[in-house]
C-alpha atoms as a PDB file:
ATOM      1  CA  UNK A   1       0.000   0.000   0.000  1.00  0.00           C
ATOM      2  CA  UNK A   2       1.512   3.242  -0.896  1.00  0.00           C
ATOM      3  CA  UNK A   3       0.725   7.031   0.902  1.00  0.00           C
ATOM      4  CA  UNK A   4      -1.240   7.688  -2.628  1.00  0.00           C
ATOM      5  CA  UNK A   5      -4.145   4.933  -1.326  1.00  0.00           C
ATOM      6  CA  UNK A   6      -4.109   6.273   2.170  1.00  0.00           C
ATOM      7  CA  UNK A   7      -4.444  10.235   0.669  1.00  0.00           C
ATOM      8  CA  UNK A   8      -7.438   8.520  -2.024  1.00  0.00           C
ATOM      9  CA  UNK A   9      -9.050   7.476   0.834  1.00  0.00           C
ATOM     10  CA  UNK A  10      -8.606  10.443   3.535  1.00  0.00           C
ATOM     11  CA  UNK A  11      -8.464  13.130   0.951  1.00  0.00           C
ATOM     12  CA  UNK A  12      -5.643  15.490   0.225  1.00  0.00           C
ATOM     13  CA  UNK A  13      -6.936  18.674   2.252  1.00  0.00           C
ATOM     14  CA  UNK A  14      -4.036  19.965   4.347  1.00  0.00           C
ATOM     15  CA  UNK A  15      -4.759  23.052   6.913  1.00  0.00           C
ATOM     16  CA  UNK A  16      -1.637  25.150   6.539  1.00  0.00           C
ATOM     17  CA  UNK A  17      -0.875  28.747   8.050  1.00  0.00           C
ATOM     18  CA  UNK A  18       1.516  31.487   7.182  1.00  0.00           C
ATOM     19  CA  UNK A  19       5.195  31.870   8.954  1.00  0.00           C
ATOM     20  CA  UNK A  20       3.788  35.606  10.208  1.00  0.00           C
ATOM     21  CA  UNK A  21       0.930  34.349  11.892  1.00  0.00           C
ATOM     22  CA  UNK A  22       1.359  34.042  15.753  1.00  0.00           C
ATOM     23  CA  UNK A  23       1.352  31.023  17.483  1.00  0.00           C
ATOM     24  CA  UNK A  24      -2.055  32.031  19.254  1.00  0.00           C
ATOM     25  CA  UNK A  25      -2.965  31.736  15.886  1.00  0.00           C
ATOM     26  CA  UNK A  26      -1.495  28.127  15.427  1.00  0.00           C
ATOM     27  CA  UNK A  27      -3.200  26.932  18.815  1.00  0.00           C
ATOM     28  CA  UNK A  28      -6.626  28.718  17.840  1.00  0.00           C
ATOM     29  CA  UNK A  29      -6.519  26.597  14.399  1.00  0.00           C
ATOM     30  CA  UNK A  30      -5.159  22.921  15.889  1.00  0.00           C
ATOM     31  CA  UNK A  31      -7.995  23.655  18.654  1.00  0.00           C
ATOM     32  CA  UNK A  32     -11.065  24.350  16.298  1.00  0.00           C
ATOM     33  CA  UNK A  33      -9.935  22.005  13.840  1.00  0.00           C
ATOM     34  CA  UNK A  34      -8.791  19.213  16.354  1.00  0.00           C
ATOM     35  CA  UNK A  35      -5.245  18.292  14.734  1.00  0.00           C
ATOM     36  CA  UNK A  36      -1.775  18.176  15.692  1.00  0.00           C
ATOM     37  CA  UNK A  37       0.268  19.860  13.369  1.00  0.00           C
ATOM     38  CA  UNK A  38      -0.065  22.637  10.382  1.00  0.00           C
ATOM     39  CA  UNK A  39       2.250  22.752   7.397  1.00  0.00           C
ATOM     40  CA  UNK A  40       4.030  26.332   7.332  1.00  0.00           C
ATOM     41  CA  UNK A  41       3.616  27.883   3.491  1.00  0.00           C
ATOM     42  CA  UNK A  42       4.253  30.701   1.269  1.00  0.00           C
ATOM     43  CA  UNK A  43       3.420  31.219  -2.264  1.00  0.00           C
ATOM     44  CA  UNK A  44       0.193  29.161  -1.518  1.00  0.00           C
ATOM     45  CA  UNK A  45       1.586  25.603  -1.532  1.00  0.00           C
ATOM     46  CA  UNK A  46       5.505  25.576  -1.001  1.00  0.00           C
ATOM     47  CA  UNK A  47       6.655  24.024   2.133  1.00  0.00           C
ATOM     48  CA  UNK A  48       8.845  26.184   4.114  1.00  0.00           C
ATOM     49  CA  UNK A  49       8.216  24.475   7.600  1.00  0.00           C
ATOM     50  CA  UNK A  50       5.281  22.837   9.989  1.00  0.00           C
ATOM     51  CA  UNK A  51       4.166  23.476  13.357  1.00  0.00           C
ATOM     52  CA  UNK A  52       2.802  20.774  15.847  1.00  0.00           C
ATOM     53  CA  UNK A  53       1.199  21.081  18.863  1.00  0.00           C
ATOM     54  CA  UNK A  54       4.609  20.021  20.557  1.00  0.00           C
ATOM     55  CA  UNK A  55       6.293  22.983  18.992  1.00  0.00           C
ATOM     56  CA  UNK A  56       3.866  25.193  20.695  1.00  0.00           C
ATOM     57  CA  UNK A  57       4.146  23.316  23.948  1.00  0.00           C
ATOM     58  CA  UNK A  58       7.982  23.924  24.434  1.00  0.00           C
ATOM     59  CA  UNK A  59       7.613  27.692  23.052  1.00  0.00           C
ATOM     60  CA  UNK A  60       4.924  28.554  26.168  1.00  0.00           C
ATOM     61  CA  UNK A  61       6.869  26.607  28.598  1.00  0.00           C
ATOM     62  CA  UNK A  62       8.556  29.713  29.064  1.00  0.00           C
ATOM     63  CA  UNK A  63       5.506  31.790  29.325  1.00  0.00           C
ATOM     64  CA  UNK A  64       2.159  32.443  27.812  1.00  0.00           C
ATOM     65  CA  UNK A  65       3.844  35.248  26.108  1.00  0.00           C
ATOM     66  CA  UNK A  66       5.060  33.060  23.766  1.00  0.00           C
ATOM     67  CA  UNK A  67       1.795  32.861  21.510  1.00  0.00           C
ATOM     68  CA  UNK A  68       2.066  36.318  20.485  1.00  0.00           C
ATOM     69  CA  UNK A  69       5.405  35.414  18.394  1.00  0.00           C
ATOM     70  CA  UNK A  70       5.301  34.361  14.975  1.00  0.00           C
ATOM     71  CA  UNK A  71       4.971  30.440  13.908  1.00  0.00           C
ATOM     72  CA  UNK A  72       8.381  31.292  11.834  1.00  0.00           C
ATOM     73  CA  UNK A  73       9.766  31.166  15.555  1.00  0.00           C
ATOM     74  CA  UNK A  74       9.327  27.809  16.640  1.00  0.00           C
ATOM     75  CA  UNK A  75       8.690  25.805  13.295  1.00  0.00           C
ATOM     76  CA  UNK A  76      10.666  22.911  12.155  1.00  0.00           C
ATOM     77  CA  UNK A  77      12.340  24.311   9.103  1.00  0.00           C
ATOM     78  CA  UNK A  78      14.072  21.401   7.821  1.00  0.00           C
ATOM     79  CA  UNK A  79      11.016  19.913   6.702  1.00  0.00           C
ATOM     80  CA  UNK A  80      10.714  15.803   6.359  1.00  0.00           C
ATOM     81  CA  UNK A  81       8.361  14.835   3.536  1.00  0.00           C
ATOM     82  CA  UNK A  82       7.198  11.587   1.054  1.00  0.00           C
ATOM     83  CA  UNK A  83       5.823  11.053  -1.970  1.00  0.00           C
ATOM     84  CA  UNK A  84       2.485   9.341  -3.055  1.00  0.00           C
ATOM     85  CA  UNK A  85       4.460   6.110  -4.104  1.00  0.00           C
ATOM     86  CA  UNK A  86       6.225   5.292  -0.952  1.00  0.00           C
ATOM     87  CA  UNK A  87       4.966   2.433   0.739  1.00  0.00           C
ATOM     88  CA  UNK A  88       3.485   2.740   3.995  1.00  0.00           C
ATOM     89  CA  UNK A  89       6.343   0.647   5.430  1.00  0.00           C
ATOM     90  CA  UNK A  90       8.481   3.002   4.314  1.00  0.00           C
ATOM     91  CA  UNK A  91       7.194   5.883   5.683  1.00  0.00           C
ATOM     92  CA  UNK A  92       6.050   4.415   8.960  1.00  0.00           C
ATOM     93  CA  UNK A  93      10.268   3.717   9.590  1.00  0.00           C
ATOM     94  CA  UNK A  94      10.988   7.246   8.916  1.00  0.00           C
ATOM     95  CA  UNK A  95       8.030   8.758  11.112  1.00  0.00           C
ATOM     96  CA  UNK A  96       9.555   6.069  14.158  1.00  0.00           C
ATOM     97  CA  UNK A  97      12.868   6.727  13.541  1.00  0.00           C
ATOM     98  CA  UNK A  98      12.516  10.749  13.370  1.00  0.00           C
ATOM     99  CA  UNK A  99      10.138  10.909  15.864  1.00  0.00           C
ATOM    100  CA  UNK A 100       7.354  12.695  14.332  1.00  0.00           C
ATOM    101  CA  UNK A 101       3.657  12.190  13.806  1.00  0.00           C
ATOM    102  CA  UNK A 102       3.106  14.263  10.451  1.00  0.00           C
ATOM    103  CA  UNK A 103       4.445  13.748   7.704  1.00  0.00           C
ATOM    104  CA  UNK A 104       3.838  16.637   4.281  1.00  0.00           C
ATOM    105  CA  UNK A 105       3.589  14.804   0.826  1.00  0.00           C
ATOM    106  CA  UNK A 106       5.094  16.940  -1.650  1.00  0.00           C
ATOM    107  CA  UNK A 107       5.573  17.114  -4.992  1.00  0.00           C
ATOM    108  CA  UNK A 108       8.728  19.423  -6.362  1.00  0.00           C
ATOM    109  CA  UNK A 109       8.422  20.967  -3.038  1.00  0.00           C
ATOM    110  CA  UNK A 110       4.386  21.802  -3.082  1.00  0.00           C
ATOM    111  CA  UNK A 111       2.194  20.731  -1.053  1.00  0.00           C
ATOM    112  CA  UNK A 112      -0.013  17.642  -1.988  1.00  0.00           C
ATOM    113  CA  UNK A 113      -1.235  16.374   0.955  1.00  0.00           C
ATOM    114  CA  UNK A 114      -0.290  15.064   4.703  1.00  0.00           C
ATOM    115  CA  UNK A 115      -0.405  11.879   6.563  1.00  0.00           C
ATOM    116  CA  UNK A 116      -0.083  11.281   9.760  1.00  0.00           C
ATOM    117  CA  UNK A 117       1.414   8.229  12.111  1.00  0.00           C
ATOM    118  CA  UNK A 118      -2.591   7.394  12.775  1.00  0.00           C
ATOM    119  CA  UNK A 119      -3.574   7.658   9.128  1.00  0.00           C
ATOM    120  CA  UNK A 120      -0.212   4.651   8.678  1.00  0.00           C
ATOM    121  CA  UNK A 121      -1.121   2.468  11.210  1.00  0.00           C
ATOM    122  CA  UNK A 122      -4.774   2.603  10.479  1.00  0.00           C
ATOM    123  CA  UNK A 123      -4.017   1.455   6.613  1.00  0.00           C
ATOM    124  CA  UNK A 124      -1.463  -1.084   7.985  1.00  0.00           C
ATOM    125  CA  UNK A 125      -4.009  -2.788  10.415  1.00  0.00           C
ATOM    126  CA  UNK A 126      -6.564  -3.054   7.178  1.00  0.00           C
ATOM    127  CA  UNK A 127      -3.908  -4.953   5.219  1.00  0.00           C
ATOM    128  CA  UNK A 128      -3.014  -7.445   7.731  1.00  0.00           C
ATOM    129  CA  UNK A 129      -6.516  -7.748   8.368  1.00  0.00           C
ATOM    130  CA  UNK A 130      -7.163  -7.740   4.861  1.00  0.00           C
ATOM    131  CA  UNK A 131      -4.488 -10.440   4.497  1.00  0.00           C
ATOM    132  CA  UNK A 132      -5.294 -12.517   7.171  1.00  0.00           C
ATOM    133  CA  UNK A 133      -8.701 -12.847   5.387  1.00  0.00           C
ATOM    134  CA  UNK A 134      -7.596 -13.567   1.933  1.00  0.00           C
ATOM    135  CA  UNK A 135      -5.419 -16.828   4.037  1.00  0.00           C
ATOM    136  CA  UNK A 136      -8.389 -17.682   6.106  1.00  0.00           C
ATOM    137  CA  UNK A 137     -10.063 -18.034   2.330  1.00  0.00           C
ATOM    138  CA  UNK A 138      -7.495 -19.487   0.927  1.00  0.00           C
ATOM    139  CA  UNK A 139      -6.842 -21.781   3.517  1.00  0.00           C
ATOM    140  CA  UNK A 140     -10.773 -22.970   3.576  1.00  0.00           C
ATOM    141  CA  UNK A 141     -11.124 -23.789  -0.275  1.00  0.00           C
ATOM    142  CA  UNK A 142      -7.699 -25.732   0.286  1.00  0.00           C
END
């Protein structure tokens, strides 16, 4: 299963917010829109960073002060990203091993989509299960 079935089945929306924009900003968005991270843009769709809810976390831990500064402040810049043919395997290593739970898909460096570590696992439980079945069926017309 590649990141292009998960994105045909969970859509490609992506909420995204501008590098100016504070952080209260950031936390007002994540809250109403109940997710974890926001992909940092300019020019409409070119990835220049992203912002998660852990970001914000360690910026206020030095006081609530810190949601008046400006995403640019506390965004990973050094973006990680996939394509829609990598294999969910694939990307679920990378998410593990870099310790993040989003993960941009990007095309020549715009924004197509994003998955996240829930999105993987969900689509990696359906094909074992799916699996499992097909040997279960298999197994019976033996």
């Amino acid at each position: 299963m590649t990141v292009a079935a998960i994105l045909a089945d969970k859509g490609r929306d992506v909420l995204t917010i501008a590098a100016a924009n504070s952080l209260g900003d950031a936390v007002a968005i994540l809250a109403k829109r109940r997710v974890g991270a926001l992909v940092v843009v300019e020019d409409g769709d070119r990835i220049i960073g992203i912002v998660s809810e852990r970001d914000i976390v360690r910026a206020i831990a030095g006081g609530a002060a810190a949601l008046d500064q400006p995403v640019s402040s506390v965004m990973t810049k050094n973006v990680m990203t996939c394509s829609d043919g990598e294999t969910i395997d694939s990307v679920m290593s990378r998410m593990t091993k870099g310790r993040f739970r989003h993960l941009p898909v990007a095309e020549n460096g715009r924004l197509t989509g994003i998955i996240s570590i829930g999105d993987v696992v969900k689509a990696r439980i359906e094909q074992v299960e799916r699996e499992a079945e097909e040997m279960r069926a298999y197994i019976a017309t033996a």
